[in-house]
N, C-alpha and C. Protein backbone atom coordinates (compact mmCIF):
# COMPACT_ATOMS: atom_id res chain seq x y z
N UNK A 1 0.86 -1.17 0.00
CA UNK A 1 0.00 0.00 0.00
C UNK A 1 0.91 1.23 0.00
N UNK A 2 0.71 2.29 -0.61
CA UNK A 2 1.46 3.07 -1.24
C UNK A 2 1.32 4.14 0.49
N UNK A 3 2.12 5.70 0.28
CA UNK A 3 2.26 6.01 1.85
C UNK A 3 0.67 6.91 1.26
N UNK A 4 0.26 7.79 -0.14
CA UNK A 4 -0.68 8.32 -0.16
C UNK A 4 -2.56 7.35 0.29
N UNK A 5 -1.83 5.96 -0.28
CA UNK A 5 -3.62 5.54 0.52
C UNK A 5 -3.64 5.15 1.68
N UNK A 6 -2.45 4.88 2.94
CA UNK A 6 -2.28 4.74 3.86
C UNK A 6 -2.53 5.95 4.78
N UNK A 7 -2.14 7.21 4.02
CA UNK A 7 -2.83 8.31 4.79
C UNK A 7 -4.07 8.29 4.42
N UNK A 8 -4.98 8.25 3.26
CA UNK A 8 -6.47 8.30 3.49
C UNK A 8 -7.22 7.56 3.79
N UNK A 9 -6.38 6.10 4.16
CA UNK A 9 -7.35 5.45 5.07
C UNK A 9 -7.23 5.63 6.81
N UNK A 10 -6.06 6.37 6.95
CA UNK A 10 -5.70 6.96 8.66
C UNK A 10 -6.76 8.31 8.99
N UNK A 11 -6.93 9.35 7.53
CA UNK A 11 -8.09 10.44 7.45
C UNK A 11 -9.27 9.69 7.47
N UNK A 12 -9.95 8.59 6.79
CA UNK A 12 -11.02 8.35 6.57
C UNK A 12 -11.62 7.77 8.25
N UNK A 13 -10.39 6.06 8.54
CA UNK A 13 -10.60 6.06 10.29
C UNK A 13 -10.97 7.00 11.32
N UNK A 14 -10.27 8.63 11.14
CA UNK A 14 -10.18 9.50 12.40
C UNK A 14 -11.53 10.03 11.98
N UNK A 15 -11.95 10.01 11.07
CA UNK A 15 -12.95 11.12 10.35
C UNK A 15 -14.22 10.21 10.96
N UNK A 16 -14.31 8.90 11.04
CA UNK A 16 -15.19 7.80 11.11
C UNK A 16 -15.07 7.94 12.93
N UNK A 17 -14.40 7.71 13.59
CA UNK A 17 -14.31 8.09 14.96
C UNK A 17 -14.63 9.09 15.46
N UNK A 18 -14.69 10.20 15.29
CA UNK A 18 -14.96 11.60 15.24
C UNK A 18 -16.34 12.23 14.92
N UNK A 19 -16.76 11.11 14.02
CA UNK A 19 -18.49 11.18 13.77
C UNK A 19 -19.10 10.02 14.56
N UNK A 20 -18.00 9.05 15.12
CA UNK A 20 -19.06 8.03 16.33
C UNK A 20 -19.27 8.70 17.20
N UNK A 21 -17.96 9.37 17.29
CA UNK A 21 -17.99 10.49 18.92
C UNK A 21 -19.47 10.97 19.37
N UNK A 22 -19.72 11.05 18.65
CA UNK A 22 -20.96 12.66 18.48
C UNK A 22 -22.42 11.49 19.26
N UNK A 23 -22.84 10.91 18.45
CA UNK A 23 -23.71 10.02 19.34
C UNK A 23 -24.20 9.91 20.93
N UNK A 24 -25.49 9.91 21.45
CA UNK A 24 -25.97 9.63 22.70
C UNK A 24 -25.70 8.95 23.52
N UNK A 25 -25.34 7.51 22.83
CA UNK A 25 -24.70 6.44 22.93
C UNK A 25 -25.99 5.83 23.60
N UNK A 26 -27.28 5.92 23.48
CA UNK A 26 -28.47 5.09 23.80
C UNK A 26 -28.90 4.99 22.51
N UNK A 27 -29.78 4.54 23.13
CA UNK A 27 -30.81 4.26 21.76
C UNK A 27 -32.47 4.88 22.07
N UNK A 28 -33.47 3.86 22.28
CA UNK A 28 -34.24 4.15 22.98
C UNK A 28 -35.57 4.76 22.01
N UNK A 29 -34.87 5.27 21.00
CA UNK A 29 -36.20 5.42 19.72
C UNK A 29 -36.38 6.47 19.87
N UNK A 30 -35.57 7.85 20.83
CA UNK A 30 -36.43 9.01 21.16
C UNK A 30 -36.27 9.71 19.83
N UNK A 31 -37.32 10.97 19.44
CA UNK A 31 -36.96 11.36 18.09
C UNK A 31 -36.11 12.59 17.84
N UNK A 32 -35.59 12.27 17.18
CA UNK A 32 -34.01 13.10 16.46
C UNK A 32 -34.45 14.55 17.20
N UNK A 33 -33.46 15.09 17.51
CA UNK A 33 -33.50 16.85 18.32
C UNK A 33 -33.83 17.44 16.72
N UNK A 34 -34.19 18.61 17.71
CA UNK A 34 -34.46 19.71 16.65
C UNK A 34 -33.56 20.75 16.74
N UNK A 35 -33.30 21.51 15.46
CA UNK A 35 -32.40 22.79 16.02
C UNK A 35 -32.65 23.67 16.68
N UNK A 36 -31.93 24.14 17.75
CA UNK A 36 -31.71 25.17 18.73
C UNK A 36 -31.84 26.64 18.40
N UNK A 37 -32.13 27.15 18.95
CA UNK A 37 -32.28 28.85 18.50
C UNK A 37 -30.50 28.88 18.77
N UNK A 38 -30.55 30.14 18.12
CA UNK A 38 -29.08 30.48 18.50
C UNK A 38 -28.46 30.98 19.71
N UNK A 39 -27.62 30.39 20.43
CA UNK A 39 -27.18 31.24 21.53
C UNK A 39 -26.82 32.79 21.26
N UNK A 40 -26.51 33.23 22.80
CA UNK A 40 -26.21 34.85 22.26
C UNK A 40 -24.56 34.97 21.80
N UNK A 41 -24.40 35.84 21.57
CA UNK A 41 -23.14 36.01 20.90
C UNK A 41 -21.95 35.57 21.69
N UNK A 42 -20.87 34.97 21.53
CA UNK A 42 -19.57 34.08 22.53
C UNK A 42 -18.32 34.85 22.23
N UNK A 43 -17.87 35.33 23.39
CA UNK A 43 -16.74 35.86 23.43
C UNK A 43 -15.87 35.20 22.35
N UNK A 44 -14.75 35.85 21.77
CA UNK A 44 -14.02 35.24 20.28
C UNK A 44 -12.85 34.15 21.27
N UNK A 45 -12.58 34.03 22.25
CA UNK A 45 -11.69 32.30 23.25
C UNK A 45 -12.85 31.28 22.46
N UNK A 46 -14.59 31.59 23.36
CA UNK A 46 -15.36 30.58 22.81
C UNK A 46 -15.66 29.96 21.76
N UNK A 47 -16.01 31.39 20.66
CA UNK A 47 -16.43 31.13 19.29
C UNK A 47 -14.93 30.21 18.83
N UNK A 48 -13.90 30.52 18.98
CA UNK A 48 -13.07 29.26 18.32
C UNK A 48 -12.62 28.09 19.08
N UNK A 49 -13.15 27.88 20.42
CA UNK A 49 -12.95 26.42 20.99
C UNK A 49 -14.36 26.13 20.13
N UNK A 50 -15.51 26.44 20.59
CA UNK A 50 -17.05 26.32 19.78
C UNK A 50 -16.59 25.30 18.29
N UNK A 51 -16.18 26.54 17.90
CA UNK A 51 -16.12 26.29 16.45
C UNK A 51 -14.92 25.34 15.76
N UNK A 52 -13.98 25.08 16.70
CA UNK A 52 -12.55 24.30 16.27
C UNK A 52 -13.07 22.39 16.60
N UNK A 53 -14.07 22.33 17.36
CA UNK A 53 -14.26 21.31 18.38
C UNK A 53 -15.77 21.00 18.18
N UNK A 54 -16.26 21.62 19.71
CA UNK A 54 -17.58 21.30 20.01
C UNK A 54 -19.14 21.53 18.28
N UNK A 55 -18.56 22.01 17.48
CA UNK A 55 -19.76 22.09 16.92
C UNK A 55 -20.11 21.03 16.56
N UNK A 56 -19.12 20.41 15.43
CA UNK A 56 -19.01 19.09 15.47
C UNK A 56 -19.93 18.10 15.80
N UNK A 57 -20.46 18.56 17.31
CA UNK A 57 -21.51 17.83 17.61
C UNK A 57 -22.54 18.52 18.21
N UNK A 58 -22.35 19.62 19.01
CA UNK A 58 -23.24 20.14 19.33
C UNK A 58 -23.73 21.20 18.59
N UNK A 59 -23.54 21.40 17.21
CA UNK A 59 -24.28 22.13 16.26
C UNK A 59 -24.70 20.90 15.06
N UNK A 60 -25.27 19.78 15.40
CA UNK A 60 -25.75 18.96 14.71
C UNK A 60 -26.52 18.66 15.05
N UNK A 61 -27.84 18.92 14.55
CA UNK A 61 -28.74 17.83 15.16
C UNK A 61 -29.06 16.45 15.62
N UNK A 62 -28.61 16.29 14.21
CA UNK A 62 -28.85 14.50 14.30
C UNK A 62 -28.00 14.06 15.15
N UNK A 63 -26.86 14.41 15.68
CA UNK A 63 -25.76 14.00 16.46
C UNK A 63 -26.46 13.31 17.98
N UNK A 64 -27.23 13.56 18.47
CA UNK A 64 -27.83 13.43 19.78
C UNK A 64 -27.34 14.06 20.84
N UNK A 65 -26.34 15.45 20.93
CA UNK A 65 -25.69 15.74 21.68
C UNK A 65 -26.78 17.17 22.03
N UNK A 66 -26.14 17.75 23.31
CA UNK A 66 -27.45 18.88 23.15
C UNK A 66 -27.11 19.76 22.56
N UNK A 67 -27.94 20.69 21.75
CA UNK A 67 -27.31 21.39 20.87
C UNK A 67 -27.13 22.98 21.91
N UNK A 68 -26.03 23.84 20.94
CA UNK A 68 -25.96 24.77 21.61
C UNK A 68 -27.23 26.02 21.63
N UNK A 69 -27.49 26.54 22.38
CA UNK A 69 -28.93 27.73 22.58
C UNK A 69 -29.95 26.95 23.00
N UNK A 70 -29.86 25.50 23.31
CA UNK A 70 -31.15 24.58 23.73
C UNK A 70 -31.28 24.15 25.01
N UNK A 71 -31.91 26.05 25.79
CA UNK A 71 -31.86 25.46 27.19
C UNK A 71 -32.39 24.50 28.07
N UNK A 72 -32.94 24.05 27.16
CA UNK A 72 -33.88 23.09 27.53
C UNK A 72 -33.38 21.43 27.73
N UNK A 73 -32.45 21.21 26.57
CA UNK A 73 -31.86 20.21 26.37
C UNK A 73 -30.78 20.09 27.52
N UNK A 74 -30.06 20.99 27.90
CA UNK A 74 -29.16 21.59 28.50
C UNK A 74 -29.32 21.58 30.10
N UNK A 75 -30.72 21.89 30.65
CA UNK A 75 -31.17 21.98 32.12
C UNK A 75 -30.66 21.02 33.16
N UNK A 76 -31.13 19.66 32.60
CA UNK A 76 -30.71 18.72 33.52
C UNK A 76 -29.27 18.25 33.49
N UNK A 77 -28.22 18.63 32.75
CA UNK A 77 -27.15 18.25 32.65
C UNK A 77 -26.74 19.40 33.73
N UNK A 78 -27.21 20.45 33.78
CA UNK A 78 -26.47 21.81 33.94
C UNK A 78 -26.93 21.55 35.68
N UNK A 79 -28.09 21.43 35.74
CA UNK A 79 -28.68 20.52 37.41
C UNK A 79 -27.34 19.80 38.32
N UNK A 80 -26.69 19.23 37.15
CA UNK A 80 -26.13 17.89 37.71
C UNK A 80 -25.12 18.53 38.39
N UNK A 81 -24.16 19.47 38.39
CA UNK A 81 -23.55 20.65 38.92
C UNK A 81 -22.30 20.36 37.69
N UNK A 82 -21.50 21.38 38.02
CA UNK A 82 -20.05 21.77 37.61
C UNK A 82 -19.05 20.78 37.98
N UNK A 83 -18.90 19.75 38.59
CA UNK A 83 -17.93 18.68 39.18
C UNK A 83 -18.44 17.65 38.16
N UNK A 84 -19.64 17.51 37.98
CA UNK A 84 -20.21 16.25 36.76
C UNK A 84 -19.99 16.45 35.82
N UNK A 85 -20.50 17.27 35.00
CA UNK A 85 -20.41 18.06 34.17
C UNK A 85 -18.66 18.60 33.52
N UNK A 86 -17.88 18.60 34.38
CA UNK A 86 -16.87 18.57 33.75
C UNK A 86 -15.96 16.88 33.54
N UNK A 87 -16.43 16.67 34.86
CA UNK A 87 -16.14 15.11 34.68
C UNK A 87 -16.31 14.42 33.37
N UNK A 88 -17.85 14.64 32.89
CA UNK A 88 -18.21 14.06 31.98
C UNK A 88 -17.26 15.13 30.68
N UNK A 89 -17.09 15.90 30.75
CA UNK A 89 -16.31 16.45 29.32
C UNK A 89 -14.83 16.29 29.07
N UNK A 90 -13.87 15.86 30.35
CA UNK A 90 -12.74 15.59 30.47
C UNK A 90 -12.61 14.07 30.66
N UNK A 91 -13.51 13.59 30.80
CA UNK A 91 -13.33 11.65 30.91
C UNK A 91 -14.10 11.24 29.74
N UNK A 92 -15.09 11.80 29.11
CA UNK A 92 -15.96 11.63 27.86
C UNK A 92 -16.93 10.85 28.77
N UNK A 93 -18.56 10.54 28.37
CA UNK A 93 -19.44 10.30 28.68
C UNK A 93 -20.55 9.65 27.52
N UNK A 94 -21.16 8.67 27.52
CA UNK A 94 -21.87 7.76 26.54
C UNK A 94 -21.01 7.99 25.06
N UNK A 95 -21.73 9.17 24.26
CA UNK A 95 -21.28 9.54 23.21
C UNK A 95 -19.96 9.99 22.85
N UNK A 96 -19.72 11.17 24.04
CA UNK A 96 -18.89 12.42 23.97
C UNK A 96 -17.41 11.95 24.69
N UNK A 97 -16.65 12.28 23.64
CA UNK A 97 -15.23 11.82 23.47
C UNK A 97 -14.53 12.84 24.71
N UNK A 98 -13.53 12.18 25.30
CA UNK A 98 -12.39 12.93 26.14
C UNK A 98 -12.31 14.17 26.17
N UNK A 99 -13.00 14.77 26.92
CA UNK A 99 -11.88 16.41 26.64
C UNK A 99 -12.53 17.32 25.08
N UNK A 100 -13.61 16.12 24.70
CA UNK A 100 -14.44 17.07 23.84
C UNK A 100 -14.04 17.13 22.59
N UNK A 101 -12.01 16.16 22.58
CA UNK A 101 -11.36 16.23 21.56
C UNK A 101 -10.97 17.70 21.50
N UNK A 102 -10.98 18.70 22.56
CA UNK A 102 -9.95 19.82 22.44
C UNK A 102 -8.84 19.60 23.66
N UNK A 103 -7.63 19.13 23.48
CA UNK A 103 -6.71 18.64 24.12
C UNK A 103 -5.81 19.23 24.93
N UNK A 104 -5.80 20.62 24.07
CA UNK A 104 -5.76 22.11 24.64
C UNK A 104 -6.12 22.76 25.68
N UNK A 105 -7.64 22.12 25.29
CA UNK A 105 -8.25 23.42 26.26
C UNK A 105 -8.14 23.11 28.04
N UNK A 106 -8.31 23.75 28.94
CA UNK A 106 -8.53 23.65 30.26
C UNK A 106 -9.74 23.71 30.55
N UNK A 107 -9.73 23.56 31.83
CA UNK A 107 -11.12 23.06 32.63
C UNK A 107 -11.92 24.76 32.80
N UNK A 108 -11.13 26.04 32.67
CA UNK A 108 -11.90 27.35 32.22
C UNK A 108 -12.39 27.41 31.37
N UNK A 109 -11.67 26.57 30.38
CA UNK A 109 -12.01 26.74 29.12
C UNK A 109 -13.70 25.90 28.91
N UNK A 110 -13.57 25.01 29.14
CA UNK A 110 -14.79 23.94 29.32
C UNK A 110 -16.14 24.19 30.12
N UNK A 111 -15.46 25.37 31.02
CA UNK A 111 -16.81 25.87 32.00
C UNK A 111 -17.29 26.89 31.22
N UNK A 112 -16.47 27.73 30.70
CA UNK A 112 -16.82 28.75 29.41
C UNK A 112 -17.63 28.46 28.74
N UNK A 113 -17.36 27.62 27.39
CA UNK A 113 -18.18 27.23 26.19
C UNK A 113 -19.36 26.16 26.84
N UNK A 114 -19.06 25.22 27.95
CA UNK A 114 -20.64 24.92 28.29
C UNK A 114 -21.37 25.85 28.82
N UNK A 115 -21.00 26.81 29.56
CA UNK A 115 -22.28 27.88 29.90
C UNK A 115 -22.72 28.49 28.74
N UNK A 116 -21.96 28.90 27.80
CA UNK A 116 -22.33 29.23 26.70
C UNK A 116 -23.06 28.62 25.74
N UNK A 117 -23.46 27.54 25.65
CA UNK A 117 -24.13 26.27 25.31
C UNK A 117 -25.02 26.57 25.74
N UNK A 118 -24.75 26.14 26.57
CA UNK A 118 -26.13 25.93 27.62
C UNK A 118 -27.23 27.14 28.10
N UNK A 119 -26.55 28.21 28.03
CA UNK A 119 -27.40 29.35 28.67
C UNK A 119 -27.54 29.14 30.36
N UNK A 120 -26.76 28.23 30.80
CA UNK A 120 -26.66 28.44 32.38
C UNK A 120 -25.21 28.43 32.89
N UNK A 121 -25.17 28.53 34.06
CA UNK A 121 -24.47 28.82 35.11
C UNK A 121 -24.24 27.61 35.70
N UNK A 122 -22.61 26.89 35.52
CA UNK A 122 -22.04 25.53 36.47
C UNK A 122 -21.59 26.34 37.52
N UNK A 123 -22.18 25.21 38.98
CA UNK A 123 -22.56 25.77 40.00
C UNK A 123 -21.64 24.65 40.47
């Protein structure tokens, strides 16, 4: 195998992992989310963790993840407090991969763009 199809089958794998990521990781039959109104505008740190990372999944619907501006989707995670809630974004949780797959970022960083998501306050 030559080194050019050995890299597009290493792009095609990460690309294929990266879209399992995104998933609920239940099942359960509930029906596909709908899109979110838009959150309000995100400081430019957020808009490019947002946008480098998290949209990925949480600007997809079909993804099962909650989408961003959907406070609704968002409530009971945001309930669960700031210790869970990051837990679950730095250890990954059903769907949602390690650290969100931004490897970079810190745990400010993570309390940032989920409040911003979310429209609440980790407590």
């Amino acid at each position: 195998m030559n080194r050019t199809m050995r890299l597009n089958r290493g792009l095609l794998l990460g690309l294929g992992l990266l879209v399992a990521g995104c998933g609920n990781g239940g099942g359960g039959g509930a029906a596909a989310p709908q899109a979110a109104a838009s959150p309000p505008p995100a400081s430019p740190a957020v808009q490019k963790i947002y946008g480098s990372t998290c949209h990925s999944c949480h600007g997809v619907p079909a993804s099962g993840a909650p989408q961003a501006g959907d406070a609704k989707a968002w409530a009971p995670r945001i309930a669960q407090g700031k210790d869970v809630v990051l837990g679950h974004v730095i250890n990954g949780y059903k769907g949602m991969p390690p650290m969100g797959l931004c490897m970079q970022c810190s745990e400010d960083d993570f309390v940032a763009v989920t409040e911003w998501m979310s429209g609440g306050k980790l407590k």
